[in-house]
PDB file of N, CA and C in Angstrom:
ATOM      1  N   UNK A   1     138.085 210.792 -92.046  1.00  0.00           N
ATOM      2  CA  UNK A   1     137.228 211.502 -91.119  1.00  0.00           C
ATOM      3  C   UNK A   1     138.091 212.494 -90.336  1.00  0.00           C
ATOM      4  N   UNK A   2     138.036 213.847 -90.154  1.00  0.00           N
ATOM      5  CA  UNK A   2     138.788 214.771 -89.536  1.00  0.00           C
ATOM      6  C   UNK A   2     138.100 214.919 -88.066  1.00  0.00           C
ATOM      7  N   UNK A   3     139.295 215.142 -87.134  1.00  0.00           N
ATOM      8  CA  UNK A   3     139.279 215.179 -85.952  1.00  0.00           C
ATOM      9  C   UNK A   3     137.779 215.381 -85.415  1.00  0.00           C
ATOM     10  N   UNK A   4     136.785 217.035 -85.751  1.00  0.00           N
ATOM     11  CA  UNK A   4     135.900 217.766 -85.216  1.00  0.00           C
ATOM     12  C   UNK A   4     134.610 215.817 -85.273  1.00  0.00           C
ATOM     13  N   UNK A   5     134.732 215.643 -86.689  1.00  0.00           N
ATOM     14  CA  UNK A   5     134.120 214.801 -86.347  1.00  0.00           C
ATOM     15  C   UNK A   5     133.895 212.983 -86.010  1.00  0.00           C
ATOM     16  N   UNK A   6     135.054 212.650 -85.627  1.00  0.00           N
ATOM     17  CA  UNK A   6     135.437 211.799 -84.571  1.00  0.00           C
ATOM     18  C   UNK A   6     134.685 212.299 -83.198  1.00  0.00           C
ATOM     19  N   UNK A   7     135.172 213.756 -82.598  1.00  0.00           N
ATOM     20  CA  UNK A   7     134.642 214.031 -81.712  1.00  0.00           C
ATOM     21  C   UNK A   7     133.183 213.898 -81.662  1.00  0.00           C
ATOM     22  N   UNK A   8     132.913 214.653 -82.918  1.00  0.00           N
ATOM     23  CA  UNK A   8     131.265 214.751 -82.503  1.00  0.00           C
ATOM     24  C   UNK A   8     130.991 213.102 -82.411  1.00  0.00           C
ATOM     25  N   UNK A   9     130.586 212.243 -83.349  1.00  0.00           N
ATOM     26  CA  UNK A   9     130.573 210.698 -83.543  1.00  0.00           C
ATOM     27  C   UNK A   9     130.836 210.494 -81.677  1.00  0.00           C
ATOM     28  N   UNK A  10     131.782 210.481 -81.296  1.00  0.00           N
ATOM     29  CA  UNK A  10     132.120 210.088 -79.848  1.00  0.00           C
ATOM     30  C   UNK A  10     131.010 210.338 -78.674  1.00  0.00           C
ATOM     31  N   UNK A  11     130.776 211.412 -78.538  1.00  0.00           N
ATOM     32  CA  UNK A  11     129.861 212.141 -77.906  1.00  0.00           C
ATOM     33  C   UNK A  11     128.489 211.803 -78.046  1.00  0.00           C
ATOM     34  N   UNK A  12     128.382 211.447 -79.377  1.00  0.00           N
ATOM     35  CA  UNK A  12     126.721 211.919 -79.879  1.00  0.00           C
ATOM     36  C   UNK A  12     126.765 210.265 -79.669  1.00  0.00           C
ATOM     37  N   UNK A  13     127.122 208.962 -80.426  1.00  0.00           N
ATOM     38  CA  UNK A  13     127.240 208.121 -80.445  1.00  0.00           C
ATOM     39  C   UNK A  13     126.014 207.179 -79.595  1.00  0.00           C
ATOM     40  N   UNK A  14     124.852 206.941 -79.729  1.00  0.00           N
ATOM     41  CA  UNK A  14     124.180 206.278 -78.706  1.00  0.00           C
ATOM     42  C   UNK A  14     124.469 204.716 -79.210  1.00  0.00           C
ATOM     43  N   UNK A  15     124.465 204.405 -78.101  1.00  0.00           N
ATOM     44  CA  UNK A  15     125.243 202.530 -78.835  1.00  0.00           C
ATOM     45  C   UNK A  15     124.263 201.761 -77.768  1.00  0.00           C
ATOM     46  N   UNK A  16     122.821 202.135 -77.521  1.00  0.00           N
ATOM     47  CA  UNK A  16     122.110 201.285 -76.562  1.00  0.00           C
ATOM     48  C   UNK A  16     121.488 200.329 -77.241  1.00  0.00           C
ATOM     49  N   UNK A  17     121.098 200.948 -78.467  1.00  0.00           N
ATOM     50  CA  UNK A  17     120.409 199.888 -79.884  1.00  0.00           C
ATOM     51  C   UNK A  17     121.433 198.418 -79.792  1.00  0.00           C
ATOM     52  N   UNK A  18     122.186 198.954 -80.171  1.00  0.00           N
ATOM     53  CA  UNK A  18     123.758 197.571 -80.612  1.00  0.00           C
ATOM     54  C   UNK A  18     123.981 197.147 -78.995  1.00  0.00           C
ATOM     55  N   UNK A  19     123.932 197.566 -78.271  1.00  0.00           N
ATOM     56  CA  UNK A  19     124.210 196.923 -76.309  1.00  0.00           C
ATOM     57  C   UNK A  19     123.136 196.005 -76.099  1.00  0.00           C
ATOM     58  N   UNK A  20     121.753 196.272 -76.398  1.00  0.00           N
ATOM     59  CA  UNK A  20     120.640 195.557 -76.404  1.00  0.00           C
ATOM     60  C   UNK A  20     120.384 194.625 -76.806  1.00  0.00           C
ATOM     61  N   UNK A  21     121.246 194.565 -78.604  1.00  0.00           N
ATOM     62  CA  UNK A  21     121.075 193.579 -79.201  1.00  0.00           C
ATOM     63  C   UNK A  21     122.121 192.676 -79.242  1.00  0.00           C
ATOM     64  N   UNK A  22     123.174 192.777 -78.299  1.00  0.00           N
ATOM     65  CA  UNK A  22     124.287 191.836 -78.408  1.00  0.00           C
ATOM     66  C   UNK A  22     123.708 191.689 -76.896  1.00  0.00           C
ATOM     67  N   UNK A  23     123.405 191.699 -76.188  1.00  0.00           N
ATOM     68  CA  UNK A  23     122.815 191.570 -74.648  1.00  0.00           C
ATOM     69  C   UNK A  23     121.555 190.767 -74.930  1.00  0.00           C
ATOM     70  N   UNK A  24     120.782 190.651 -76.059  1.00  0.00           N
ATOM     71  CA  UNK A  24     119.976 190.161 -76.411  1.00  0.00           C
ATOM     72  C   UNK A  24     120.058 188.724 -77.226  1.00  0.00           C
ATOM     73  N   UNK A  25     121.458 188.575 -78.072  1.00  0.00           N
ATOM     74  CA  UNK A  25     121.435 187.779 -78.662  1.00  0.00           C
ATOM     75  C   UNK A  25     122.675 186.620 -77.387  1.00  0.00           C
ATOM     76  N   UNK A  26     123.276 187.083 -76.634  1.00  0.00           N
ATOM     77  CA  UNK A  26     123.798 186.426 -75.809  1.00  0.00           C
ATOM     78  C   UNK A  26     122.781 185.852 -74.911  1.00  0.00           C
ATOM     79  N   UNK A  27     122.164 186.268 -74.176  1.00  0.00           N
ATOM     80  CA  UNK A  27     120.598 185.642 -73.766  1.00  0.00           C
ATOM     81  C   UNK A  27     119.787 184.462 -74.301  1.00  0.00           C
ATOM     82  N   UNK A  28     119.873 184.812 -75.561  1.00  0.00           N
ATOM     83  CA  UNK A  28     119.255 184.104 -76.182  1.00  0.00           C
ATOM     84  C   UNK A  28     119.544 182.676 -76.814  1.00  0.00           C
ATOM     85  N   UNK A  29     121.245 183.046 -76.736  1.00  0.00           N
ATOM     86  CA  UNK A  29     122.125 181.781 -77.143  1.00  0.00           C
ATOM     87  C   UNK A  29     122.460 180.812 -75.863  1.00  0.00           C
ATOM     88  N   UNK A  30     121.686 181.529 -74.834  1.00  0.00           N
ATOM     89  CA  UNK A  30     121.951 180.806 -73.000  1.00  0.00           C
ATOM     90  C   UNK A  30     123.495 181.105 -72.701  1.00  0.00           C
ATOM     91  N   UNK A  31     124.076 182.188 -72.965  1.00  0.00           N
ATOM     92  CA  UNK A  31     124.928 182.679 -72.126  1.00  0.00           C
ATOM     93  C   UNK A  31     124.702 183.729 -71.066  1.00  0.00           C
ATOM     94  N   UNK A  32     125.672 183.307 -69.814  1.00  0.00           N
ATOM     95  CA  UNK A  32     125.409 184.073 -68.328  1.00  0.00           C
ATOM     96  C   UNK A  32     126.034 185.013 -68.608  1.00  0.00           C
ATOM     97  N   UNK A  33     125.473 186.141 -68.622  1.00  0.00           N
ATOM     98  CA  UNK A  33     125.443 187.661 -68.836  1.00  0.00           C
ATOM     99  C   UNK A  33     125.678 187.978 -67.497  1.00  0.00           C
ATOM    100  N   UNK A  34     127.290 188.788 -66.930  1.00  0.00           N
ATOM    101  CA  UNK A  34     127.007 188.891 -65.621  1.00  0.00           C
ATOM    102  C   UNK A  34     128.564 189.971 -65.643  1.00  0.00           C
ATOM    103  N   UNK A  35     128.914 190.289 -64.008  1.00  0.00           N
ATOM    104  CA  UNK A  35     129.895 191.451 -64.411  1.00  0.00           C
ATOM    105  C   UNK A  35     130.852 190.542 -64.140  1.00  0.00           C
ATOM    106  N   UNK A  36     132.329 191.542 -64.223  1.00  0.00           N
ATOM    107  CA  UNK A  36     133.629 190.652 -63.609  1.00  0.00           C
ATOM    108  C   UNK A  36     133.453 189.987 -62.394  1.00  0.00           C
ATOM    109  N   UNK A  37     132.814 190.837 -61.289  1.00  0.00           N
ATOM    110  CA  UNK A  37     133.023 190.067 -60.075  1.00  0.00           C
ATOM    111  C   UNK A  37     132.130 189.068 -59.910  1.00  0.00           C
ATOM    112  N   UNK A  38     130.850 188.926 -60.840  1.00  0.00           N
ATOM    113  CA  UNK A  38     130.134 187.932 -61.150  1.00  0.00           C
ATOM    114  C   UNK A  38     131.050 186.439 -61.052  1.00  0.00           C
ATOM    115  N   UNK A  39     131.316 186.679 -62.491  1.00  0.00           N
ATOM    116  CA  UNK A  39     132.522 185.765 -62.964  1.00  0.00           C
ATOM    117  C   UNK A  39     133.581 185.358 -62.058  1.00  0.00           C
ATOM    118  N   UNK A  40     134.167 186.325 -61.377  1.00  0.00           N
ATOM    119  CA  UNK A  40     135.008 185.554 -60.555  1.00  0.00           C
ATOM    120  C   UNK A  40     134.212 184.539 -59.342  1.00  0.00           C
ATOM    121  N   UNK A  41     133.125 184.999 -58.982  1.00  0.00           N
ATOM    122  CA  UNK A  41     132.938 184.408 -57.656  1.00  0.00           C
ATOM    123  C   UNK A  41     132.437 182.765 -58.156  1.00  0.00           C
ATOM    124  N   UNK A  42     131.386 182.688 -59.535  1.00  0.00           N
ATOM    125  CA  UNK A  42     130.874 182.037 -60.006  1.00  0.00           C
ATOM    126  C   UNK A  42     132.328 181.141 -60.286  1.00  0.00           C
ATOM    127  N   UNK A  43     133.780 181.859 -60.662  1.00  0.00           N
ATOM    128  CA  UNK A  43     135.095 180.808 -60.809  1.00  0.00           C
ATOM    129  C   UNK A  43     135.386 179.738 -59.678  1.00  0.00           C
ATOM    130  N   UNK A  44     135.103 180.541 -58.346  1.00  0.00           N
ATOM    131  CA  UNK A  44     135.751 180.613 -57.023  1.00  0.00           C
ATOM    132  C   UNK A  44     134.844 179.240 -56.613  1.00  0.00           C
ATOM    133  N   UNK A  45     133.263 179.219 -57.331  1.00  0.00           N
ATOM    134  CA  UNK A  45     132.516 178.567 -56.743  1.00  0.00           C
ATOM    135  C   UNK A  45     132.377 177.156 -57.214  1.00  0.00           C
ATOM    136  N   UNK A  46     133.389 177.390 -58.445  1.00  0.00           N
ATOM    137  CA  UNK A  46     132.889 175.974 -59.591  1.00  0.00           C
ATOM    138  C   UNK A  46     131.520 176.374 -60.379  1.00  0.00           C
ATOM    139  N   UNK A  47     131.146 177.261 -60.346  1.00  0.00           N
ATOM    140  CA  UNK A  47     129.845 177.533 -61.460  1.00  0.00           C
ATOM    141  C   UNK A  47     129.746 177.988 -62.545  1.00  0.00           C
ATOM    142  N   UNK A  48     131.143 178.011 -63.023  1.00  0.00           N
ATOM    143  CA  UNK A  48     131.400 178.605 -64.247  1.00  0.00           C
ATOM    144  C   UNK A  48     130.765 177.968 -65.992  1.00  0.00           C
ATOM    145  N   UNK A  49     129.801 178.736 -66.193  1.00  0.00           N
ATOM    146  CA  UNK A  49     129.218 178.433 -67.397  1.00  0.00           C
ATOM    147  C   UNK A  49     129.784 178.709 -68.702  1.00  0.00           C
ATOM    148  N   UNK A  50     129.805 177.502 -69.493  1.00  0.00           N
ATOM    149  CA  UNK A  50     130.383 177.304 -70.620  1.00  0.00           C
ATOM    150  C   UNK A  50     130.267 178.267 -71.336  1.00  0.00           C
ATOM    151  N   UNK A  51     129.247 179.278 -71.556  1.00  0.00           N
ATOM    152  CA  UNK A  51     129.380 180.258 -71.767  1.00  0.00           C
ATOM    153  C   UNK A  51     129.213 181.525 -71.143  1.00  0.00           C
ATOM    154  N   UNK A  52     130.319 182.646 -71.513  1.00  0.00           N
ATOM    155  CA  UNK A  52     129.549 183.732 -70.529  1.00  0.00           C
ATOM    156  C   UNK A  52     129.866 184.479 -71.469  1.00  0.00           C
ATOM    157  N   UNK A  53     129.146 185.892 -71.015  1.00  0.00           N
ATOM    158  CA  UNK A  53     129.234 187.128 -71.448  1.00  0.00           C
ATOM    159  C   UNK A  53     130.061 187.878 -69.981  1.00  0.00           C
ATOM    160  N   UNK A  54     131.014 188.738 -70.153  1.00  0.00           N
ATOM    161  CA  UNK A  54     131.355 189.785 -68.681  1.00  0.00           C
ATOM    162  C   UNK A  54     131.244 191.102 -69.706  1.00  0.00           C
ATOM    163  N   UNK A  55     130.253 191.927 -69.158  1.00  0.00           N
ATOM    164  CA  UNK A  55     130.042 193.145 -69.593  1.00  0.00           C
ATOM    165  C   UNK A  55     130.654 194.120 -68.892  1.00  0.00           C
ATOM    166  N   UNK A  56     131.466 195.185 -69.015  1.00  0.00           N
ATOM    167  CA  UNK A  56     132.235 195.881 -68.275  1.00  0.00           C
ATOM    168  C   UNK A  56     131.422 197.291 -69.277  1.00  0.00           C
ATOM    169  N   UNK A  57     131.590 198.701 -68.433  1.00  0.00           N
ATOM    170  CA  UNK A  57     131.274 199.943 -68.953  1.00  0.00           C
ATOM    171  C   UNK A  57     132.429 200.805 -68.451  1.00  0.00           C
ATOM    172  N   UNK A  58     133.171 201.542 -69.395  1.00  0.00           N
ATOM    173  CA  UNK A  58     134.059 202.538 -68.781  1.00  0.00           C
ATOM    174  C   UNK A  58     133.017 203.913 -68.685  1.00  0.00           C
ATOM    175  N   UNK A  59     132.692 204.650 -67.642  1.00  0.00           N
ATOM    176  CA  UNK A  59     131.793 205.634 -67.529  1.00  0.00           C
ATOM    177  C   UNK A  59     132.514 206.777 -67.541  1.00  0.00           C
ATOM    178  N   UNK A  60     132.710 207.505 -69.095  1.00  0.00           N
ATOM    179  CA  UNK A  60     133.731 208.395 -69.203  1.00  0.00           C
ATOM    180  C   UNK A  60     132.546 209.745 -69.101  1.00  0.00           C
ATOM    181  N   UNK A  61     131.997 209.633 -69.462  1.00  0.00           N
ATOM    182  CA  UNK A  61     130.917 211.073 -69.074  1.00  0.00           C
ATOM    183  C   UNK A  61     129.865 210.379 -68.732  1.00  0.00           C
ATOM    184  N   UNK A  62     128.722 211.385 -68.180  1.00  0.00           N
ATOM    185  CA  UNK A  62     127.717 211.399 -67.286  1.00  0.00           C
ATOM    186  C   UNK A  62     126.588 210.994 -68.413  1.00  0.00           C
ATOM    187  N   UNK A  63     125.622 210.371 -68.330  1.00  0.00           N
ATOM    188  CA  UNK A  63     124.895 210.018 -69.419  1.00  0.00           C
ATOM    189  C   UNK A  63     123.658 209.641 -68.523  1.00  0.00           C
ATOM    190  N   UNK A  64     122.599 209.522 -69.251  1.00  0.00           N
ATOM    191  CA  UNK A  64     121.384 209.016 -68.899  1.00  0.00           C
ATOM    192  C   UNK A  64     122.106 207.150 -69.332  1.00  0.00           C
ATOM    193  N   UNK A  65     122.264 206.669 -70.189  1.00  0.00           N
ATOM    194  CA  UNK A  65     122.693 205.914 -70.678  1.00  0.00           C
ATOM    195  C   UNK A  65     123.271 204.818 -69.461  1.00  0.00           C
ATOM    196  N   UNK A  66     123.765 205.556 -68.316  1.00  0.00           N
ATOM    197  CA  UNK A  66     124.287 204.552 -67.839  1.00  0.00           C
ATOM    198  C   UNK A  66     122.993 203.903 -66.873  1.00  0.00           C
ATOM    199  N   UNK A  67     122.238 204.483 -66.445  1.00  0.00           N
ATOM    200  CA  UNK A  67     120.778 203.838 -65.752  1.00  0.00           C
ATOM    201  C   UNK A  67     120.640 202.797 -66.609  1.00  0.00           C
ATOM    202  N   UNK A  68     120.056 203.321 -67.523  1.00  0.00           N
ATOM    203  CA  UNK A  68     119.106 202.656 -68.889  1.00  0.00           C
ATOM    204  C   UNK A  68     119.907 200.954 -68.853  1.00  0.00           C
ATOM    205  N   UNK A  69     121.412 201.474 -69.128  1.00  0.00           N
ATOM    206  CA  UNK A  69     122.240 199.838 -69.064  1.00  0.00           C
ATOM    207  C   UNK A  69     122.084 199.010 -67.674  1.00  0.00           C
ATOM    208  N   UNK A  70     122.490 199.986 -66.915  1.00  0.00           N
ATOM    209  CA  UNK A  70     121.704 198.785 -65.386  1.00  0.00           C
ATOM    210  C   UNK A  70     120.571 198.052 -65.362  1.00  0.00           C
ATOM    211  N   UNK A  71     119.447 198.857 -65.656  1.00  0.00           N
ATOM    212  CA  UNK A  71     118.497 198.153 -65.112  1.00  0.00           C
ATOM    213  C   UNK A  71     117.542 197.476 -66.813  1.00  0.00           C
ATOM    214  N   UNK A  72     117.811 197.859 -67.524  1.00  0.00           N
ATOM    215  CA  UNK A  72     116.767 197.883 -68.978  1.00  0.00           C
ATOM    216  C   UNK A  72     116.642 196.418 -69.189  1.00  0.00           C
ATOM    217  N   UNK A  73     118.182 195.745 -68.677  1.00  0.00           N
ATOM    218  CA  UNK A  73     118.253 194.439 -69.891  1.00  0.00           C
ATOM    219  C   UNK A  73     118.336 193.248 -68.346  1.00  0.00           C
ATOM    220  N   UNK A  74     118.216 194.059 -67.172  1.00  0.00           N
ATOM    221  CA  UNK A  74     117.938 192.681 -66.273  1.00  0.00           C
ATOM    222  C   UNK A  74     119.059 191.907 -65.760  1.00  0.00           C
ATOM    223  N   UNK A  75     120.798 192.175 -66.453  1.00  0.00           N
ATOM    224  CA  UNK A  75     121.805 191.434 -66.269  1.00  0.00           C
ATOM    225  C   UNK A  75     122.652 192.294 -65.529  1.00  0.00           C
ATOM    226  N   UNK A  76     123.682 191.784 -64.730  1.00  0.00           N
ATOM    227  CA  UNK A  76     124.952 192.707 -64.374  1.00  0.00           C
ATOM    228  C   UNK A  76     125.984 193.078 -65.139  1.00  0.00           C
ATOM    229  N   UNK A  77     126.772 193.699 -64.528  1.00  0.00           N
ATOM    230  CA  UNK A  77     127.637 194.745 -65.388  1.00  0.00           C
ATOM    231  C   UNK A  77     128.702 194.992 -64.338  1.00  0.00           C
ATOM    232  N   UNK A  78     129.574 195.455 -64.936  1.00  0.00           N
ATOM    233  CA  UNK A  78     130.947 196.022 -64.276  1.00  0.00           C
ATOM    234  C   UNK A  78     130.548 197.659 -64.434  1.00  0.00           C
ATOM    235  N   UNK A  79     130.462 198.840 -63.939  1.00  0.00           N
ATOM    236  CA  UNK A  79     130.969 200.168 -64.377  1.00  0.00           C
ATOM    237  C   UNK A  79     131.904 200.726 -63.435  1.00  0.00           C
ATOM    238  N   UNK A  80     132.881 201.275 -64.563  1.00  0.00           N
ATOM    239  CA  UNK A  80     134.119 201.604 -63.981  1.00  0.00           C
ATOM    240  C   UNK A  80     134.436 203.293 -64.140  1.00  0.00           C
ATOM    241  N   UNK A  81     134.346 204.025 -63.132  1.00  0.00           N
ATOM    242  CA  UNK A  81     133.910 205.744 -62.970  1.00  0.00           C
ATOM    243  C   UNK A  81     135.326 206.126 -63.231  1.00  0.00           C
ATOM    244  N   UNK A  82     135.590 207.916 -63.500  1.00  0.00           N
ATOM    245  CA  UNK A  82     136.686 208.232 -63.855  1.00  0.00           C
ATOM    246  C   UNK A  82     136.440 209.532 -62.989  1.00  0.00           C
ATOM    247  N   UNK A  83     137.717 209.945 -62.537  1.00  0.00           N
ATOM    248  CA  UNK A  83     137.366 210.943 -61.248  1.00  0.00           C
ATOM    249  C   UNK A  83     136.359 211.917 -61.472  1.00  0.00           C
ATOM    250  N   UNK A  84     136.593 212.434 -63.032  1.00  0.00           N
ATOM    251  CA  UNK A  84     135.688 213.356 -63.725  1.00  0.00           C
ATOM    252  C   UNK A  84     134.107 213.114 -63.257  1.00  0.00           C
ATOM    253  N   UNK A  85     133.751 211.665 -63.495  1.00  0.00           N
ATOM    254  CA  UNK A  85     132.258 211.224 -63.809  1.00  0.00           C
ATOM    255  C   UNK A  85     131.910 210.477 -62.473  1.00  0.00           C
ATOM    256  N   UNK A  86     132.870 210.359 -61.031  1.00  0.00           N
ATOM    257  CA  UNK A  86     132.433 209.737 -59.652  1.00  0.00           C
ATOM    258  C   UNK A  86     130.962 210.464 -59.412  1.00  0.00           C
ATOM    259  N   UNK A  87     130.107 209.438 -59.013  1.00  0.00           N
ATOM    260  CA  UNK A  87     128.606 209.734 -58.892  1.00  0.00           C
ATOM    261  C   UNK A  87     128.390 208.493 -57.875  1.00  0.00           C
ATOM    262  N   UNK A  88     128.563 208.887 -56.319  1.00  0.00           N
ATOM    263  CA  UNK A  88     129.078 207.993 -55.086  1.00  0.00           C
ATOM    264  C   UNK A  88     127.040 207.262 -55.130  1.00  0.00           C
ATOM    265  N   UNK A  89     126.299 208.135 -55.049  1.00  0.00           N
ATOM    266  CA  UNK A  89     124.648 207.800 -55.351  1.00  0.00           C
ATOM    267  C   UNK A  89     124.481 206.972 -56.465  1.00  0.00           C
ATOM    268  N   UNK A  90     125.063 206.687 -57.266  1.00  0.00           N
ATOM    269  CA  UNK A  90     124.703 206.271 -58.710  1.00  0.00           C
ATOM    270  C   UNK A  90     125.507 204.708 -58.469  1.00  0.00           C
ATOM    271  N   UNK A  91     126.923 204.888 -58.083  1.00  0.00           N
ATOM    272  CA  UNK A  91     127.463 203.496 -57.694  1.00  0.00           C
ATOM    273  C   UNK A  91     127.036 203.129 -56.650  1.00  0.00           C
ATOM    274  N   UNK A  92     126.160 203.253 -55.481  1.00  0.00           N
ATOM    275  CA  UNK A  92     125.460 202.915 -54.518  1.00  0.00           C
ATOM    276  C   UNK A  92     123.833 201.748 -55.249  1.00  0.00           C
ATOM    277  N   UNK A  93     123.545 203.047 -56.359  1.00  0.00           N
ATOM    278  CA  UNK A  93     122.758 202.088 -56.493  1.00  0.00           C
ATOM    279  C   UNK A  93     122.878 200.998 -57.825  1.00  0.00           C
ATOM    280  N   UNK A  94     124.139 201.343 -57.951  1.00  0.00           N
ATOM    281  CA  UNK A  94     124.840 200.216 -59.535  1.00  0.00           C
ATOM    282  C   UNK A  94     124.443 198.868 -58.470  1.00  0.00           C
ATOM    283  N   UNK A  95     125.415 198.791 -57.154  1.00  0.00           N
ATOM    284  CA  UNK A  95     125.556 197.775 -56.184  1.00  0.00           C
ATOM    285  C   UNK A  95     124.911 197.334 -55.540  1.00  0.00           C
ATOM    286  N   UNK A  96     123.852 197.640 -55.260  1.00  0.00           N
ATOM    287  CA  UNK A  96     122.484 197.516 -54.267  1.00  0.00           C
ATOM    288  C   UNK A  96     121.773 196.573 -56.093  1.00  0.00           C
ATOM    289  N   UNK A  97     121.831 197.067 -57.036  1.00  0.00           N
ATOM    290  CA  UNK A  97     121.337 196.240 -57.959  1.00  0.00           C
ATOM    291  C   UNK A  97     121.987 194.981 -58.190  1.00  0.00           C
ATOM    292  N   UNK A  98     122.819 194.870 -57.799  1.00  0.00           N
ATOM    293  CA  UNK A  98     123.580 193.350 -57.900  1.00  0.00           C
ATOM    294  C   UNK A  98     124.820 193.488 -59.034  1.00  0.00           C
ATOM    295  N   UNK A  99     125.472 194.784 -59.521  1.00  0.00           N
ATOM    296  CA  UNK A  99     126.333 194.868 -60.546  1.00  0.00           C
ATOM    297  C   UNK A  99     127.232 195.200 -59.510  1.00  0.00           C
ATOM    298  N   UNK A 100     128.570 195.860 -60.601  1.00  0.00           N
ATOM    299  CA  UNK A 100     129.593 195.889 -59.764  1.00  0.00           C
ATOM    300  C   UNK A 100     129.949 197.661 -59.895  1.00  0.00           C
ATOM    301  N   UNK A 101     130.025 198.415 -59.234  1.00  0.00           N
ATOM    302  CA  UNK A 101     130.582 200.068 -59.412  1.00  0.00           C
ATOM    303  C   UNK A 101     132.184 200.318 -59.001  1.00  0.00           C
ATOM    304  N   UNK A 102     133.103 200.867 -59.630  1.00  0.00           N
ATOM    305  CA  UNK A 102     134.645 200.867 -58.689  1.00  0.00           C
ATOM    306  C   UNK A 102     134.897 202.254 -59.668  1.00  0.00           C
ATOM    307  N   UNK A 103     136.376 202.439 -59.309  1.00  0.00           N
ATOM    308  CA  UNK A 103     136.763 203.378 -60.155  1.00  0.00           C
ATOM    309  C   UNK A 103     137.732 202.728 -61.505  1.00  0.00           C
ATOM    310  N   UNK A 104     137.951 203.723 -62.331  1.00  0.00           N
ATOM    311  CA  UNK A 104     138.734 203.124 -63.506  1.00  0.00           C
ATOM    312  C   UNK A 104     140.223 202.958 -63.116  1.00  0.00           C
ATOM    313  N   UNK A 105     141.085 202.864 -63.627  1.00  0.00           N
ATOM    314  CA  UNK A 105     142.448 202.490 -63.053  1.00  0.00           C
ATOM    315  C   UNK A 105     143.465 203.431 -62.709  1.00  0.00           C
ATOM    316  N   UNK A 106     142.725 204.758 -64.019  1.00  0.00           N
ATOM    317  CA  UNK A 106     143.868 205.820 -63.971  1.00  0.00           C
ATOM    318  C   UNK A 106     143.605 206.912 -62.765  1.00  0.00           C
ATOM    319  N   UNK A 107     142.009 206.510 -62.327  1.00  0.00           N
ATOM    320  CA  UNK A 107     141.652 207.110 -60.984  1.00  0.00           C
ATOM    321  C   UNK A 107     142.511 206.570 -60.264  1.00  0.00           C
ATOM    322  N   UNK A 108     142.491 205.316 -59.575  1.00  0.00           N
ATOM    323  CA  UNK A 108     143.283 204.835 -58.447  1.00  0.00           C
ATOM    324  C   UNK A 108     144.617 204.763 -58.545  1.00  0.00           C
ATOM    325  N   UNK A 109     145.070 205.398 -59.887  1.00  0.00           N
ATOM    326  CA  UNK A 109     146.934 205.775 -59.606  1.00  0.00           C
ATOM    327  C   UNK A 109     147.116 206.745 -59.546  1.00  0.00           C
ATOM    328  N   UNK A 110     145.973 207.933 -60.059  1.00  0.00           N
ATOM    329  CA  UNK A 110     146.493 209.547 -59.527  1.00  0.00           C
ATOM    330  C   UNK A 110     146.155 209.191 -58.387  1.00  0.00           C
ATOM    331  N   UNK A 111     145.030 208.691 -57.554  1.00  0.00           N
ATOM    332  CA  UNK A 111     145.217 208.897 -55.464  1.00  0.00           C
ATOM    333  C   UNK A 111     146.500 208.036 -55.151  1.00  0.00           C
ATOM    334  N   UNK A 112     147.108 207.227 -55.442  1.00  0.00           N
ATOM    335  CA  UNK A 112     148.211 206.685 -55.114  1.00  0.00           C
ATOM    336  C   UNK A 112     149.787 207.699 -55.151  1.00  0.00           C
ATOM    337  N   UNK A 113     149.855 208.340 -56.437  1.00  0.00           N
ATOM    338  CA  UNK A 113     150.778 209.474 -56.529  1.00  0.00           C
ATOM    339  C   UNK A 113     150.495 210.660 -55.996  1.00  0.00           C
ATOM    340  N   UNK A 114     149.628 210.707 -55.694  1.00  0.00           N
ATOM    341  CA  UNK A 114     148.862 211.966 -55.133  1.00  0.00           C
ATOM    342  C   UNK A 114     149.163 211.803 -53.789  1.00  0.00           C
ATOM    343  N   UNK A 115     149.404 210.836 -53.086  1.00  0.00           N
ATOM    344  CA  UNK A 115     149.292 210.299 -51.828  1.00  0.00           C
ATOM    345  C   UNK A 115     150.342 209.887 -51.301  1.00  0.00           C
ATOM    346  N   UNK A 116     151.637 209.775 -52.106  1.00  0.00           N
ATOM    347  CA  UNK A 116     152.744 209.117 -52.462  1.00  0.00           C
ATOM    348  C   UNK A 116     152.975 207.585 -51.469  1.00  0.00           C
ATOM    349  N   UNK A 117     151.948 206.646 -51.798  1.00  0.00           N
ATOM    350  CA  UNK A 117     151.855 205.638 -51.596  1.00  0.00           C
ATOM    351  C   UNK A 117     152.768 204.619 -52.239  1.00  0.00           C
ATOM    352  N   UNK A 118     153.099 203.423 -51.852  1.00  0.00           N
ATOM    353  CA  UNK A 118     154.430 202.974 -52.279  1.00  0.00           C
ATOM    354  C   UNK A 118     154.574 201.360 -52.407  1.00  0.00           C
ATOM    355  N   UNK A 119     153.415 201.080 -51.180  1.00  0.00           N
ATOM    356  CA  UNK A 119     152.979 199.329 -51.354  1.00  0.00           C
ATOM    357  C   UNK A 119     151.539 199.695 -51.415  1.00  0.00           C
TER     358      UNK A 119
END
């Protein structure tokens, strides 16, 4: 497969069909579908279910796609923004839904070098 179309594939790629149905078949097998910080607190609390699902989203571009995953399938989620794709309204209401919104990692080390922060 040559580069142009990798790219396109990347871009065009809708993967809500296959998210649905592995979100669907975890459900269905009675696993707790929930985000990282789900999971941790549920660790913290002793409620940790024999099975889980932790769904995490890296939100590398702007998509309708990322609504649709919040709210469509009823479970939480991790999404993790990239300075490019910060949408402060959109992670307001990731969190107000009971998921988790932050930034991705390589965000919070350019403000750290950027900032020349040190601890």
């Amino acid at each position: 497969m040559n580069r142009i179309s990798l790219i396109v594939r990347y871009f065009l790629n809708d993967r809500l069909k296959e998210y649905e149905k592995i979100v669907a078949f975890a459900l269905q097998k009675k696993y707790k579908v929930t985000s990282l910080r789900g999971f941790i607190e549920d660790l913290e609390k002793g409620n940790l279910s024999k099975n889980f699902l932790i769904l995490r989203h890296d939100i590398d571009h702007r998509c309708k796609a990322t609504k649709i995953m919040l709210k469509k399938y009823n479970v939480t989620a991790s999404f993790y923004f990239r300075k490019s794709t910060f949408d402060f309204k959109l992670m307001k209401e990731i969190e107000a839904y009971g998921s988790e919104a932050s930034l991705h990692f390589e965000t919070i080390v350019d403000f750290v070098r950027a900032n020349n922060i040190k601890n």
